[in-house]
N, C-alpha and C. Protein backbone atom coordinates (compact mmCIF):
# COMPACT_ATOMS: atom_id res chain seq x y z
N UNK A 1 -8.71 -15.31 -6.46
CA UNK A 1 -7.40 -14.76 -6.15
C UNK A 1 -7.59 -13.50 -5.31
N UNK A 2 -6.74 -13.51 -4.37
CA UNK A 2 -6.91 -12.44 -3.39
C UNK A 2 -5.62 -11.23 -3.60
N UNK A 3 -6.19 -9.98 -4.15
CA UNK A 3 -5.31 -9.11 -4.01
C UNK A 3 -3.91 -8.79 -2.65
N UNK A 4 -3.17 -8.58 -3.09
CA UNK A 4 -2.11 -8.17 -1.97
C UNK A 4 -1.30 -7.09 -2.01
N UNK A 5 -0.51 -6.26 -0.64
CA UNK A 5 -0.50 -4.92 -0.93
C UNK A 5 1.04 -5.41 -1.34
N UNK A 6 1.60 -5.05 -1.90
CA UNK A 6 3.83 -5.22 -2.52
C UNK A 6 4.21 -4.12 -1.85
N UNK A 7 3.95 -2.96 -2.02
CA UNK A 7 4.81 -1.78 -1.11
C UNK A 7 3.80 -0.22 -1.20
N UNK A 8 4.47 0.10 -0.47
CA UNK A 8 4.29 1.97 -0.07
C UNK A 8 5.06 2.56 -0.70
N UNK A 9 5.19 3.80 -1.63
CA UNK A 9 5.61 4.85 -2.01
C UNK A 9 5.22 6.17 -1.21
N UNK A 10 5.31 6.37 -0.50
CA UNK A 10 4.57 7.48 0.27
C UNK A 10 5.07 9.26 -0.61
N UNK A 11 4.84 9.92 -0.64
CA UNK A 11 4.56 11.31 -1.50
C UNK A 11 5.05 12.14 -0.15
N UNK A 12 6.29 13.02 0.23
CA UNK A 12 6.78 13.83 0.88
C UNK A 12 6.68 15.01 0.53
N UNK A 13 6.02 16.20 1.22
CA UNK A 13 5.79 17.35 0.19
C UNK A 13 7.39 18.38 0.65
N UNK A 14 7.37 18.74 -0.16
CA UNK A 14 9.08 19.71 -0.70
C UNK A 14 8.60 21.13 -0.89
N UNK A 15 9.46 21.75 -0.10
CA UNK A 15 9.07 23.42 -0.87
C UNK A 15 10.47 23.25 -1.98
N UNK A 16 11.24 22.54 -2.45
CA UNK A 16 12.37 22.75 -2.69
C UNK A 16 12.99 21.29 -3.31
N UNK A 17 12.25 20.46 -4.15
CA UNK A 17 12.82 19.17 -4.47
C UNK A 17 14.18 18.89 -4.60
N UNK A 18 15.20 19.88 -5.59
CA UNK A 18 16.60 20.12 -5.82
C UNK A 18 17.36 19.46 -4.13
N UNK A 19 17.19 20.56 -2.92
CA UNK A 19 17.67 20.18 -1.62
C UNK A 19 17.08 19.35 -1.49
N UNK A 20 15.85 18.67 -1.57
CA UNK A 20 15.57 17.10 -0.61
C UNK A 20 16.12 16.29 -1.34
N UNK A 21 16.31 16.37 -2.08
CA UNK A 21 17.27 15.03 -2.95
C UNK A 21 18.84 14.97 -2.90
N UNK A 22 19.09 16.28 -2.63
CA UNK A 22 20.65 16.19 -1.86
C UNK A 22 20.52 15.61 -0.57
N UNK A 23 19.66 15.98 0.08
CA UNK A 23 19.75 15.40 1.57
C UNK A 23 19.34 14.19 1.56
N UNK A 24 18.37 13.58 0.36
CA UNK A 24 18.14 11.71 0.49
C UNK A 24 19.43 11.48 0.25
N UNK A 25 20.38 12.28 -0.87
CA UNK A 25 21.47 11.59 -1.30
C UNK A 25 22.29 11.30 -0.60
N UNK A 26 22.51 12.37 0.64
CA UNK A 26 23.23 11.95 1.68
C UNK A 26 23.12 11.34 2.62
N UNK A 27 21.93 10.92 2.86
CA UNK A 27 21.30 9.44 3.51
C UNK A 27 21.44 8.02 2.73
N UNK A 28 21.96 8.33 1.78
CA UNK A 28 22.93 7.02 0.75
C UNK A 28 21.44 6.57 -0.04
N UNK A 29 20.50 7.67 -0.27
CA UNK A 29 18.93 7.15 -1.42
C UNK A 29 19.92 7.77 -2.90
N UNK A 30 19.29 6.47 -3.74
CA UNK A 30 19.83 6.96 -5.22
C UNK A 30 18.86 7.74 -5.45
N UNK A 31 18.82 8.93 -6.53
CA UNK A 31 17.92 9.23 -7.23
C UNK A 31 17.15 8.55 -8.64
N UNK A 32 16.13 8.00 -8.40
CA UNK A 32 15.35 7.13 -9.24
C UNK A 32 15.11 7.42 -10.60
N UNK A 33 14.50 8.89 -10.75
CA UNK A 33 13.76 9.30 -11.46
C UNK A 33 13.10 11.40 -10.71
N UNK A 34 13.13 11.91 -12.15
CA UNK A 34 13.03 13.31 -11.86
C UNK A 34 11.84 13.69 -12.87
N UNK A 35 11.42 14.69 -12.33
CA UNK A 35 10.38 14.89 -13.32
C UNK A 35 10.96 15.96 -15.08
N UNK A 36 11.97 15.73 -15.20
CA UNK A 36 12.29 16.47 -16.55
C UNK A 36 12.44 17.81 -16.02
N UNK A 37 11.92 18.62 -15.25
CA UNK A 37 12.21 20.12 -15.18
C UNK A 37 13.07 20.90 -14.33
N UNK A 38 13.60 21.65 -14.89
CA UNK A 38 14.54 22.25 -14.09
C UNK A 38 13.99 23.86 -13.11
N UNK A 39 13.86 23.73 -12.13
CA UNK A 39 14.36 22.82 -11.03
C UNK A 39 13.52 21.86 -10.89
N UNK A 40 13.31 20.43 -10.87
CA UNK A 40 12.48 19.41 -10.54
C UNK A 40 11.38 19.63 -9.95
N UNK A 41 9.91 19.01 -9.96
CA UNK A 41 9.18 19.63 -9.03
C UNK A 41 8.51 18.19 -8.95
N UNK A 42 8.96 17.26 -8.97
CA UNK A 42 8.70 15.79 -8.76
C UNK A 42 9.74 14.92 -9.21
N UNK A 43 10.08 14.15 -7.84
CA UNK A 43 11.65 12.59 -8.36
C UNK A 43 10.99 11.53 -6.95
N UNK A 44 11.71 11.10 -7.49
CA UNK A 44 11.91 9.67 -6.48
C UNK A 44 13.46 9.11 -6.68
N UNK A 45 13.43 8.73 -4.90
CA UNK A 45 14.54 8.23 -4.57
C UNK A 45 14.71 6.58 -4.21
N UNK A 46 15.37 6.30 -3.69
CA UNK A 46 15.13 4.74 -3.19
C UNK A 46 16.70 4.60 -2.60
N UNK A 47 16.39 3.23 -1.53
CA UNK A 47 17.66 3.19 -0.89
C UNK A 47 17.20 1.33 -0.28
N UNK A 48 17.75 0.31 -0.67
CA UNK A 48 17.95 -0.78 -0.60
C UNK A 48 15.97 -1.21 -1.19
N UNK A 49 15.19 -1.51 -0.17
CA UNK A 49 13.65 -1.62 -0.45
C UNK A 49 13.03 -0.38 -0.45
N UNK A 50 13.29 0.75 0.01
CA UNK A 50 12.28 1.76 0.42
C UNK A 50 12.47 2.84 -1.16
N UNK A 51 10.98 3.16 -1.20
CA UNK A 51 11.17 3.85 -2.05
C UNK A 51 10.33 5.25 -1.85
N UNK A 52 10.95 6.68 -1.99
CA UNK A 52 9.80 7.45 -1.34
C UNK A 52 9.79 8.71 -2.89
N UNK A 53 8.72 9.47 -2.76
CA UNK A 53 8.60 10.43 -3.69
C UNK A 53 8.64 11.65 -3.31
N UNK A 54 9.28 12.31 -4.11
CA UNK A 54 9.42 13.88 -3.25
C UNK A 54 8.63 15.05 -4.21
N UNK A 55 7.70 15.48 -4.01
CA UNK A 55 7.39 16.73 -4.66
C UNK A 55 6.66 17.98 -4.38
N UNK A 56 6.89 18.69 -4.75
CA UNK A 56 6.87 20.30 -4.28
C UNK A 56 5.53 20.88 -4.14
N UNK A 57 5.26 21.46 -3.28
CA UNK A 57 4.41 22.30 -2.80
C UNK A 57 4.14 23.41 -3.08
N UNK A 58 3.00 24.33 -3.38
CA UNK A 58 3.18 25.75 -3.49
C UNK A 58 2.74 26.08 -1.65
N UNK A 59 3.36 27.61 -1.76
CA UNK A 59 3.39 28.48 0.07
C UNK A 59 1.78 27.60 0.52
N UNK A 60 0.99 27.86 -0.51
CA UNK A 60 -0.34 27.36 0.35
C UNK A 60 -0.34 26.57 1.22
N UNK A 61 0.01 25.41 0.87
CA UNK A 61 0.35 24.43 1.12
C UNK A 61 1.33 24.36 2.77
N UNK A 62 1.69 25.43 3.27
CA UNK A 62 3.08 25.15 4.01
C UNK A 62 2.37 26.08 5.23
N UNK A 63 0.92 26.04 5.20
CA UNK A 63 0.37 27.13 6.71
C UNK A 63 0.64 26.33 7.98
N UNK A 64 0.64 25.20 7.79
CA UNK A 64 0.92 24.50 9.27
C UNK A 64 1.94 23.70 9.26
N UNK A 65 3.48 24.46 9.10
CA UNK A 65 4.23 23.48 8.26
C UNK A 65 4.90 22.53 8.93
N UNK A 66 4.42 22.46 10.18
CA UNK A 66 5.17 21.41 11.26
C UNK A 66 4.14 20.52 11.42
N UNK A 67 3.08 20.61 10.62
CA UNK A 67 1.91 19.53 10.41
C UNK A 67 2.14 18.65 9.51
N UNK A 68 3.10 17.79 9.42
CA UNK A 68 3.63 16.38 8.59
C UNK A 68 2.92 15.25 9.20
N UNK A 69 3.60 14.65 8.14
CA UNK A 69 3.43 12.87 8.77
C UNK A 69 4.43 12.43 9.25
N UNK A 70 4.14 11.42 9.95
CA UNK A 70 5.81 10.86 10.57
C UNK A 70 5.90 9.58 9.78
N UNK A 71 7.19 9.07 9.26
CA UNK A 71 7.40 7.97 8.25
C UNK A 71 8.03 7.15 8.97
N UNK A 72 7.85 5.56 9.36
CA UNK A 72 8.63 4.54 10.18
C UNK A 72 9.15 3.86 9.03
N UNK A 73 10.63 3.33 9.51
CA UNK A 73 11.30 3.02 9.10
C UNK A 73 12.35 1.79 9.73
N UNK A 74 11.55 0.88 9.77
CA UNK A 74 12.48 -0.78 10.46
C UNK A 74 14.21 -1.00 9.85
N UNK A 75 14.89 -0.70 10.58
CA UNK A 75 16.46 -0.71 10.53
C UNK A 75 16.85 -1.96 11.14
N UNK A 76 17.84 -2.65 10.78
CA UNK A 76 18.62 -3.71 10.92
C UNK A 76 19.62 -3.48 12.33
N UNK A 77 19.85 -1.97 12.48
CA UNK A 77 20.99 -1.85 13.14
C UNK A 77 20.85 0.23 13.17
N UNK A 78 19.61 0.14 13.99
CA UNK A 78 19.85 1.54 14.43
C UNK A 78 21.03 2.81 15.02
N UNK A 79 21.67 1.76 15.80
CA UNK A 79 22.80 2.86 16.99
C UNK A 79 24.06 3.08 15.34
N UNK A 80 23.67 1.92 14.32
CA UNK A 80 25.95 1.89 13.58
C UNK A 80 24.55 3.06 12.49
N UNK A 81 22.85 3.16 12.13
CA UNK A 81 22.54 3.82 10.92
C UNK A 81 23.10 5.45 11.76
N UNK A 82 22.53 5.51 13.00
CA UNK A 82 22.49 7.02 13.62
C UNK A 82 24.28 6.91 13.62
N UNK A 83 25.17 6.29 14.15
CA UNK A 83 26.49 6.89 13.90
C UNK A 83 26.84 7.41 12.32
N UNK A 84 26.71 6.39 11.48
CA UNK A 84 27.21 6.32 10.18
C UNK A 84 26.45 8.08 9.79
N UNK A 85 25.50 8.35 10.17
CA UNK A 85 25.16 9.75 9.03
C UNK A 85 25.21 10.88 10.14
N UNK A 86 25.65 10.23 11.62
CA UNK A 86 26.26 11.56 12.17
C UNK A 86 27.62 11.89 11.67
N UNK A 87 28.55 10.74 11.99
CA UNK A 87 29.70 11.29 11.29
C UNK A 87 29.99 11.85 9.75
N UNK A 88 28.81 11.49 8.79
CA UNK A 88 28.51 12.21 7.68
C UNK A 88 27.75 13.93 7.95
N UNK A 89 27.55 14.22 9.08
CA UNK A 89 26.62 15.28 9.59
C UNK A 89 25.55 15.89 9.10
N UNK A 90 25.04 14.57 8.95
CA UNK A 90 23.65 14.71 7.79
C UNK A 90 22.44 15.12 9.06
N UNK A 91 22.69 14.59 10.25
CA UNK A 91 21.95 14.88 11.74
C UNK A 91 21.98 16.01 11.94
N UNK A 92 21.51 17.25 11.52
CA UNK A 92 21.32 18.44 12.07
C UNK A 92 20.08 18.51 12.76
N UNK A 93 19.29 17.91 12.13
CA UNK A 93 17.87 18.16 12.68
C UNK A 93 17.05 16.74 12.86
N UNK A 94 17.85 16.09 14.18
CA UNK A 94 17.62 14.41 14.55
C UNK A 94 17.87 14.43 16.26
N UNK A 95 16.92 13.61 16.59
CA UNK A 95 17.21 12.98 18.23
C UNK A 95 18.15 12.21 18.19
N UNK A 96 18.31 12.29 19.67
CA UNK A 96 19.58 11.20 19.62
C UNK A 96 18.61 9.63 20.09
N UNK A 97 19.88 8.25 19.67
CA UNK A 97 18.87 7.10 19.84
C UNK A 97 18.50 6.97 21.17
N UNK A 98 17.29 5.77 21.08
CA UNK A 98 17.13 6.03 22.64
C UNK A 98 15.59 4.99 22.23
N UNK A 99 15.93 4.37 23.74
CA UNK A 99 14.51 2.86 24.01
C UNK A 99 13.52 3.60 24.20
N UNK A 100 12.40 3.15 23.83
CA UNK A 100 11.41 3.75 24.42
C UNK A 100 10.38 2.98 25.11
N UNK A 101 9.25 3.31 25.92
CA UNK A 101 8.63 2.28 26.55
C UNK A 101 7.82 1.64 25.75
N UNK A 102 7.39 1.50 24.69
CA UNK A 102 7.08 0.59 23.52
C UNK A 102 7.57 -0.28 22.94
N UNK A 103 8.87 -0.69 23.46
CA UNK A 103 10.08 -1.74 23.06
C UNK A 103 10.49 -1.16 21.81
N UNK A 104 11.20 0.15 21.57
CA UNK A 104 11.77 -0.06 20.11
C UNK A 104 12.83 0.60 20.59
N UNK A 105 13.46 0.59 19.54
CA UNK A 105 14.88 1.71 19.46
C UNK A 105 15.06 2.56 19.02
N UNK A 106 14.77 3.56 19.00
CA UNK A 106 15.00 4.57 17.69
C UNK A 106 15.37 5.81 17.76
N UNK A 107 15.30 6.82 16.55
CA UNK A 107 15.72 7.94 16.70
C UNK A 107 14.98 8.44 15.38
N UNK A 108 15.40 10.14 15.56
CA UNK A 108 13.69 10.99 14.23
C UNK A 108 15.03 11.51 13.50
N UNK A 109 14.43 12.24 12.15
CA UNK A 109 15.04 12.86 11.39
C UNK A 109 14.17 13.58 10.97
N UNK A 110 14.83 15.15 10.94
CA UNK A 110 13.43 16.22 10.03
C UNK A 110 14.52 15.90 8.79
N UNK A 111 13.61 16.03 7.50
CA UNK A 111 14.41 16.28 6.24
C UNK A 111 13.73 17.67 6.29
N UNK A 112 14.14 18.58 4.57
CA UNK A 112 14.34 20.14 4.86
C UNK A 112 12.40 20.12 4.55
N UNK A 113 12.21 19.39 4.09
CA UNK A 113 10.30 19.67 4.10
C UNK A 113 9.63 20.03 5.35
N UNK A 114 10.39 19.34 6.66
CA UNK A 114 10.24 19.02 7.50
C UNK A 114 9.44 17.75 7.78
N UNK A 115 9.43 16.85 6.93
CA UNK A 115 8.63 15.71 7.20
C UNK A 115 9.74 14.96 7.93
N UNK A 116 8.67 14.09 9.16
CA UNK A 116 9.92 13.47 10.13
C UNK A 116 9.96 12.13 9.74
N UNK A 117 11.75 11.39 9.90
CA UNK A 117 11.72 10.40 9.28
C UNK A 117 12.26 9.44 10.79
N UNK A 118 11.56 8.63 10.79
CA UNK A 118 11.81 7.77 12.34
C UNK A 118 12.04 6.22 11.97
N UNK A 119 13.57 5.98 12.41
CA UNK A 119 13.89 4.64 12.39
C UNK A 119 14.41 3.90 13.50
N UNK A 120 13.85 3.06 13.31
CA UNK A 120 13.34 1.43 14.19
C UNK A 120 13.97 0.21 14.40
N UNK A 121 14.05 -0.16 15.65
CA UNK A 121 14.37 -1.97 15.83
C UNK A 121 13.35 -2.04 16.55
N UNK A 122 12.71 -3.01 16.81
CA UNK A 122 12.10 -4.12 17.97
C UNK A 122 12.97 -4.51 18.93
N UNK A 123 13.38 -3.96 20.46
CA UNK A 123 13.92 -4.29 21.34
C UNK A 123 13.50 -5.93 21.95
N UNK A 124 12.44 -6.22 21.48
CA UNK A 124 12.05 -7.80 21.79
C UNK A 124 10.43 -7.46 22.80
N UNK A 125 10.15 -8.73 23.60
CA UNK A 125 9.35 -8.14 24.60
C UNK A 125 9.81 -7.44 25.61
N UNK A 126 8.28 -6.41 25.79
CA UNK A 126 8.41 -5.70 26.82
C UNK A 126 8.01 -6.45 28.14
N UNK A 127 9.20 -5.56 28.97
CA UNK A 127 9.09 -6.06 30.14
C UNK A 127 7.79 -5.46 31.29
């Protein structure tokens, strides 16, 4: 029997778990699970398949703090996800959509960690 991978949880680091979980919330992620303490310093969210973990950092941690990962994210329908949470004005800190020469569609999101969140179509082949 051959092992197989089921999914990614990826670990987002937070100076501030309380705000990133308002801001998943307003990207329509339930909150899963919290770590018991007040203020939280570990939860997870989830939103249809994706499931991500958010937990907190000490300052150490935050010397290169525009040194994240970037998280892809395959969307059904990029241009109605980027309207739907502009007109929620959850886009403060997002590109606008836009093709790129790699055939996709997409557009970024910083959440307040600043980890960038980038979602996706496949425009088809490139020409």
């Amino acid at each position: 029997m051959t092992a197989h991978l089921e999914a990614v949880h990826p670990v987002l680091m937070c100076r501030d778990v309380a705000t990133s979980l308002r801001f998943y919330e307003r990207l329509g992620f339930a909150t899963t699970f919290t770590d018991g303490q007040a203020p939280p310093k570990y939860a997870g969210v989830r939103r249809d398949a994706v499931e991500l973990h958010l937990q907190w950092q000490d300052a150490g941690q935050w010397a290169h703090e525009h040194d994240r990962p970037s998280y892809r994210f395959p969307v059904t329908d990029v241009d109605a996800l980027h309207a739907l949470w502009r007109q929620a004005g959850v886009l403060t800190d997002a590109t606008p959509v836009r093709d790129t020469p790699w055939g996709t569609r997409e557009f970024h999101v910083r959440d307040p960690g600043g980890n960038v969140l980038q979602f996706y179509r496949e425009r088809g082949p490139m020409a």
